[in-house]
N, C-alpha and C. Protein backbone atom coordinates (compact mmCIF):
# COMPACT_ATOMS: atom_id res chain seq x y z
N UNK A 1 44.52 131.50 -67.08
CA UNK A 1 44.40 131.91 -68.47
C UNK A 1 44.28 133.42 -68.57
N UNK A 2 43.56 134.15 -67.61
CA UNK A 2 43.29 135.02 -67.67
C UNK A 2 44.75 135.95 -67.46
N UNK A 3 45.43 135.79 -66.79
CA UNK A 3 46.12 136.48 -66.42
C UNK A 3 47.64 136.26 -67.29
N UNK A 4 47.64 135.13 -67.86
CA UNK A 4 48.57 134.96 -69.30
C UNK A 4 48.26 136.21 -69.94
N UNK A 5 46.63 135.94 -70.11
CA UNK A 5 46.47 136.53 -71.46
C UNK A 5 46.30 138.14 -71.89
N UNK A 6 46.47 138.29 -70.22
CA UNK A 6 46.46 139.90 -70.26
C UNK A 6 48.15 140.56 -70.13
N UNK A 7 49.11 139.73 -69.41
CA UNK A 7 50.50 139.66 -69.78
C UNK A 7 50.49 139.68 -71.20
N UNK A 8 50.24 138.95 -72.33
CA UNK A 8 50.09 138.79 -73.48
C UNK A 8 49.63 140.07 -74.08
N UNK A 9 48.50 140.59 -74.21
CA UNK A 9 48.14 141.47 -74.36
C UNK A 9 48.64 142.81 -74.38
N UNK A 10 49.52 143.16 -73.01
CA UNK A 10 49.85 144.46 -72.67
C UNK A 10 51.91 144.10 -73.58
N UNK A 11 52.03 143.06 -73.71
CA UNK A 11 53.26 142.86 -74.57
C UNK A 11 52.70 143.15 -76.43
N UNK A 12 51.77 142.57 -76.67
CA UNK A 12 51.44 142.81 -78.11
C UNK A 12 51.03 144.51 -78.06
N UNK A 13 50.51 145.07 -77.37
CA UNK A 13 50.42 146.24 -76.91
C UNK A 13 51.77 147.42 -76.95
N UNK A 14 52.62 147.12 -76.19
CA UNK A 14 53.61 147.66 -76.41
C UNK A 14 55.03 147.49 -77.48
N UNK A 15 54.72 146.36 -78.06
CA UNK A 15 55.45 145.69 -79.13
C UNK A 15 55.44 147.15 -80.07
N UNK A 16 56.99 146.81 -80.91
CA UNK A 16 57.17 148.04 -81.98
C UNK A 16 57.20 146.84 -83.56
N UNK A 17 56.89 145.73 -83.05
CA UNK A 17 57.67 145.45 -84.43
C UNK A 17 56.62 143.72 -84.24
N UNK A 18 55.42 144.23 -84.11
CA UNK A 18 54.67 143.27 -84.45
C UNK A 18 53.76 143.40 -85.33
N UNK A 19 53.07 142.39 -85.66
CA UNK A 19 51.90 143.16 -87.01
C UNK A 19 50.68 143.11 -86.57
N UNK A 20 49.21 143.95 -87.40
CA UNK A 20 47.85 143.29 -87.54
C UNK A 20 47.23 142.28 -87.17
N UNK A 21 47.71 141.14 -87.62
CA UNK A 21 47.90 139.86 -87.64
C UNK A 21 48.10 139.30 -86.05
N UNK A 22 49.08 139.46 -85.85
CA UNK A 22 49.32 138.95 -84.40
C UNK A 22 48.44 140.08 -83.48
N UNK A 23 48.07 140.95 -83.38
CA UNK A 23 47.41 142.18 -82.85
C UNK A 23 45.54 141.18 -83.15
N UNK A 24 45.18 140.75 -84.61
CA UNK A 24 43.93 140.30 -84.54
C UNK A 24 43.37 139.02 -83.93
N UNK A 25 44.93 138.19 -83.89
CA UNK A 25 44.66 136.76 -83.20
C UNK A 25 44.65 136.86 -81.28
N UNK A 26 45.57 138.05 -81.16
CA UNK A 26 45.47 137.86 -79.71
C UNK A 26 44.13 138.82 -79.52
N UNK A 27 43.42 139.38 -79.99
CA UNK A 27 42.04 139.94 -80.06
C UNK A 27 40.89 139.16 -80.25
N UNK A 28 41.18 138.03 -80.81
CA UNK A 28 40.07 136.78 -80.65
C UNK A 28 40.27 136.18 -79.60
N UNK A 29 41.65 135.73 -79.45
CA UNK A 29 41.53 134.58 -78.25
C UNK A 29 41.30 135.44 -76.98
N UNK A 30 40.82 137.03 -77.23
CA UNK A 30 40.48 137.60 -76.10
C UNK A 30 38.80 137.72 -75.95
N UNK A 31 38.39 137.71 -77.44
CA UNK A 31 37.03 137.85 -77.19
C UNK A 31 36.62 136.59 -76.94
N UNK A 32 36.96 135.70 -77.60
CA UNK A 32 36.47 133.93 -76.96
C UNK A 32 36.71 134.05 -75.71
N UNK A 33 37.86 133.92 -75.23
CA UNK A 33 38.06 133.83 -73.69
C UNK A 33 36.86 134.30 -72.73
N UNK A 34 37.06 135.82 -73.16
CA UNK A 34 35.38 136.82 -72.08
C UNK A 34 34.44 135.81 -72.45
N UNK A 35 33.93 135.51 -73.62
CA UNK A 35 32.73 134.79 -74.01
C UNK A 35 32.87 133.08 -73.17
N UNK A 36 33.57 132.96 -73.48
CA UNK A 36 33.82 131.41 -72.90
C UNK A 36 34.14 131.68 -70.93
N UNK A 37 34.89 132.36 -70.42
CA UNK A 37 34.52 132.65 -69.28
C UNK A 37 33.18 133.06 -68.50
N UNK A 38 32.13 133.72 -69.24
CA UNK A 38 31.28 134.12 -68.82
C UNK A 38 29.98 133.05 -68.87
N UNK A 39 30.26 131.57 -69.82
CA UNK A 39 29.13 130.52 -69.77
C UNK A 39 29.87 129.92 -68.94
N UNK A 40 31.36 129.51 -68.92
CA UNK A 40 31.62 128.74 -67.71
C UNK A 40 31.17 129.17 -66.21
N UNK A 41 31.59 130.92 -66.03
CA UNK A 41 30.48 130.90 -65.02
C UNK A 41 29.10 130.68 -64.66
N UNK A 42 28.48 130.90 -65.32
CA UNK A 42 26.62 130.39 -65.77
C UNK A 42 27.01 129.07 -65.42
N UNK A 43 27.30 128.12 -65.90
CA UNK A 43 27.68 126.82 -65.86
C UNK A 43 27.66 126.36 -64.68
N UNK A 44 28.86 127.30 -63.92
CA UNK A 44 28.96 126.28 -62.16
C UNK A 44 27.56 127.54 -61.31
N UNK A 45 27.32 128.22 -61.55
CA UNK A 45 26.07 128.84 -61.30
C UNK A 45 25.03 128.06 -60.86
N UNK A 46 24.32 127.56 -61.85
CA UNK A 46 23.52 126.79 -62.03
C UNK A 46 23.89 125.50 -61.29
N UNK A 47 24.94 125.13 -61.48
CA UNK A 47 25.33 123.75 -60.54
C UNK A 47 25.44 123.99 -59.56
N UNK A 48 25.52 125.18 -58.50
CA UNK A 48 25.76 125.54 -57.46
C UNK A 48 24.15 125.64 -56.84
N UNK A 49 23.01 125.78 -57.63
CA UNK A 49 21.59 126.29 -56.71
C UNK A 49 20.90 125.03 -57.56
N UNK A 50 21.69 123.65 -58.02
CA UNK A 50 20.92 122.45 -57.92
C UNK A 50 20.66 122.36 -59.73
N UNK A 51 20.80 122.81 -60.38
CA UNK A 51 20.13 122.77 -61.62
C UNK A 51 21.07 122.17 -62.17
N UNK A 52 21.27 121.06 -62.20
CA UNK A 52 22.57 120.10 -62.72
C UNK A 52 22.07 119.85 -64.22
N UNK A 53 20.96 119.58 -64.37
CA UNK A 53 20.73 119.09 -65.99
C UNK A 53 20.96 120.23 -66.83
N UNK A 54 20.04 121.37 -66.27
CA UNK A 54 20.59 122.66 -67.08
C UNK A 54 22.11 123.00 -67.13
N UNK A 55 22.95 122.83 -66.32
CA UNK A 55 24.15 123.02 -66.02
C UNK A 55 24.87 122.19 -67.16
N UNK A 56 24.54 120.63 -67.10
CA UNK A 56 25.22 120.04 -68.46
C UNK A 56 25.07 120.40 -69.60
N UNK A 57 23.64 120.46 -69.64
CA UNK A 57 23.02 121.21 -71.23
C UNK A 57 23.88 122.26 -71.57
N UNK A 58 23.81 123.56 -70.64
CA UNK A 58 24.75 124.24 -70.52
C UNK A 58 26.07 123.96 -71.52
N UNK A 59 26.68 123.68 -70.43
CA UNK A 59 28.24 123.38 -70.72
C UNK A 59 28.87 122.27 -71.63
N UNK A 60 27.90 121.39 -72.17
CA UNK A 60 27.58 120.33 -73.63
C UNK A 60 27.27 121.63 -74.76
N UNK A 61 26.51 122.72 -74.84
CA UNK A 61 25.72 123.27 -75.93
C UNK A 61 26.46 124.60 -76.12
N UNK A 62 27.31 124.85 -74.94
CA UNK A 62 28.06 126.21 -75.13
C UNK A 62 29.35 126.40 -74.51
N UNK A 63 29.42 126.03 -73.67
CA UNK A 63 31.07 125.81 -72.94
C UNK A 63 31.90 125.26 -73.84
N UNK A 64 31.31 123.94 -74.04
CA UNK A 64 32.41 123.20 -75.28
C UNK A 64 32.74 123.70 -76.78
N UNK A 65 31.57 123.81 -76.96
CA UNK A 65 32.04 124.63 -78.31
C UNK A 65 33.22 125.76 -78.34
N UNK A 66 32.93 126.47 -77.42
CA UNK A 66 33.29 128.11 -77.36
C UNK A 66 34.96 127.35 -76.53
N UNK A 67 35.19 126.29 -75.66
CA UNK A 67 36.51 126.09 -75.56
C UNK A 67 37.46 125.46 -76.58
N UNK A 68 36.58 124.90 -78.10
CA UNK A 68 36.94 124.48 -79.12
C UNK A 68 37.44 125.62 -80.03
N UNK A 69 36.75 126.61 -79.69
CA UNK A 69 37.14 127.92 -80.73
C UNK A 69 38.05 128.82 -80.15
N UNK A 70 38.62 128.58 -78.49
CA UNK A 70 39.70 129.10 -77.70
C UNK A 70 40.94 128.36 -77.95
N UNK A 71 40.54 127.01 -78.29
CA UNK A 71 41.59 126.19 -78.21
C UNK A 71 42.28 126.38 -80.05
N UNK A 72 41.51 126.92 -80.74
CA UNK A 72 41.71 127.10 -82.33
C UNK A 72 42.38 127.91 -82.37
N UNK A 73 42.01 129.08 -81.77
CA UNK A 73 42.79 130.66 -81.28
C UNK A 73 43.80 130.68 -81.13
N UNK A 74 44.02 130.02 -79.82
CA UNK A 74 45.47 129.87 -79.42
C UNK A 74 46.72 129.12 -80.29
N UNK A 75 46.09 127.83 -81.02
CA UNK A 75 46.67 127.36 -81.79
C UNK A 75 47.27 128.12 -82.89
N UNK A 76 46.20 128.86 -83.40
CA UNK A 76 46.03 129.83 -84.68
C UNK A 76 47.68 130.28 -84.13
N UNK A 77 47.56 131.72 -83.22
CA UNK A 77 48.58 132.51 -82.72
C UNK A 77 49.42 131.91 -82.71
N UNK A 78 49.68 130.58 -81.32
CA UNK A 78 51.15 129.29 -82.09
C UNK A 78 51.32 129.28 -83.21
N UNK A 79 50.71 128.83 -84.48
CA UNK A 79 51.15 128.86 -85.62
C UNK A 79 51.92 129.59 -86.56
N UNK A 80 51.30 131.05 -85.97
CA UNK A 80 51.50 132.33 -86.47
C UNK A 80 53.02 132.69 -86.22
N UNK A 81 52.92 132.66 -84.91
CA UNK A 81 54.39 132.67 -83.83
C UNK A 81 55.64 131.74 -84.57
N UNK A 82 55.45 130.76 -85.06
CA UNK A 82 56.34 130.06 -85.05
C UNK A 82 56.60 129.88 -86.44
N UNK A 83 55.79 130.37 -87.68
CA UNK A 83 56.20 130.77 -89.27
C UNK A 83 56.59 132.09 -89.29
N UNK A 84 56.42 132.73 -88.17
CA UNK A 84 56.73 134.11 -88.09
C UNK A 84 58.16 134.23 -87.77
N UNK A 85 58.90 133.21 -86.64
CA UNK A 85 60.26 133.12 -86.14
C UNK A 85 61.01 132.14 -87.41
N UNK A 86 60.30 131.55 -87.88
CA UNK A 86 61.16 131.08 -88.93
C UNK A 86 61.59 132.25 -89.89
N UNK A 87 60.58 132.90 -90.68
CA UNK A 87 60.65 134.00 -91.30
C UNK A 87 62.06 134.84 -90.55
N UNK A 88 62.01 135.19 -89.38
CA UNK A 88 62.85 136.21 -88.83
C UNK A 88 64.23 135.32 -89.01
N UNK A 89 64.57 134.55 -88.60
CA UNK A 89 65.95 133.55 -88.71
C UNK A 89 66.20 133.20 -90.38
N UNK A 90 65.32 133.01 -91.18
CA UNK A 90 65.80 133.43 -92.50
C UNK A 90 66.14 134.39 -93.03
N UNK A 91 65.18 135.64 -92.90
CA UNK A 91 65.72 137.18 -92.82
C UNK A 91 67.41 137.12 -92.19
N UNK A 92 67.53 136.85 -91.40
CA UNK A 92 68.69 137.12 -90.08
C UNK A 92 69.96 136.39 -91.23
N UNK A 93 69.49 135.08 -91.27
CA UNK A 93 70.69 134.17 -92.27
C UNK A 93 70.91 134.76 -93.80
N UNK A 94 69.96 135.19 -94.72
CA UNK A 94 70.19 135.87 -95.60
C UNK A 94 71.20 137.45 -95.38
């Protein structure tokens, strides 16, 4: 994921002819990501020096959520992406 999303990144980055918009969605699914990478590590952390209950609690109370709001993100941007290419192929046909 990580390494998609920094390919991703350094393309919205150098893009001439993208907008705000696509610039603010790949800026969430970057800050979720750090955020959601950094309890998944905590997560196997804790499962690694025995603390398995904390570890579920864990990853039940914050992992999941935060991969629900990665998984929204990404969707979001799909969405975006693909009313956005329609838009361009109507432009194009007009």
């Amino acid at each position: 994921m990580q390494a998609r999303l920094k390919q991703l990144q350094s393309m919205i980055a150098s893009a001439t002819d993208t907008s705000d918009k696509a610039r603010n969605l790949v800026a969430e699914m970057t800050r979720v990501e750090t955020v959601y990478g950094l309890v998944a590590t905590d997560v196997v952390g804790l499962a690694l020096v025995g603390k398995h209950d904390q570890s579920i609690t864990k990853m039940d109370d914050e992992c999941r959520p935060l991969l629900a709001c990665l998984v929204k993100a990404t969707d979001d941007y799909a969405d975006y992406t693909r009313a956005r290419c329609a838009e361009i192929v109507a432009e194009y046909q007009a």
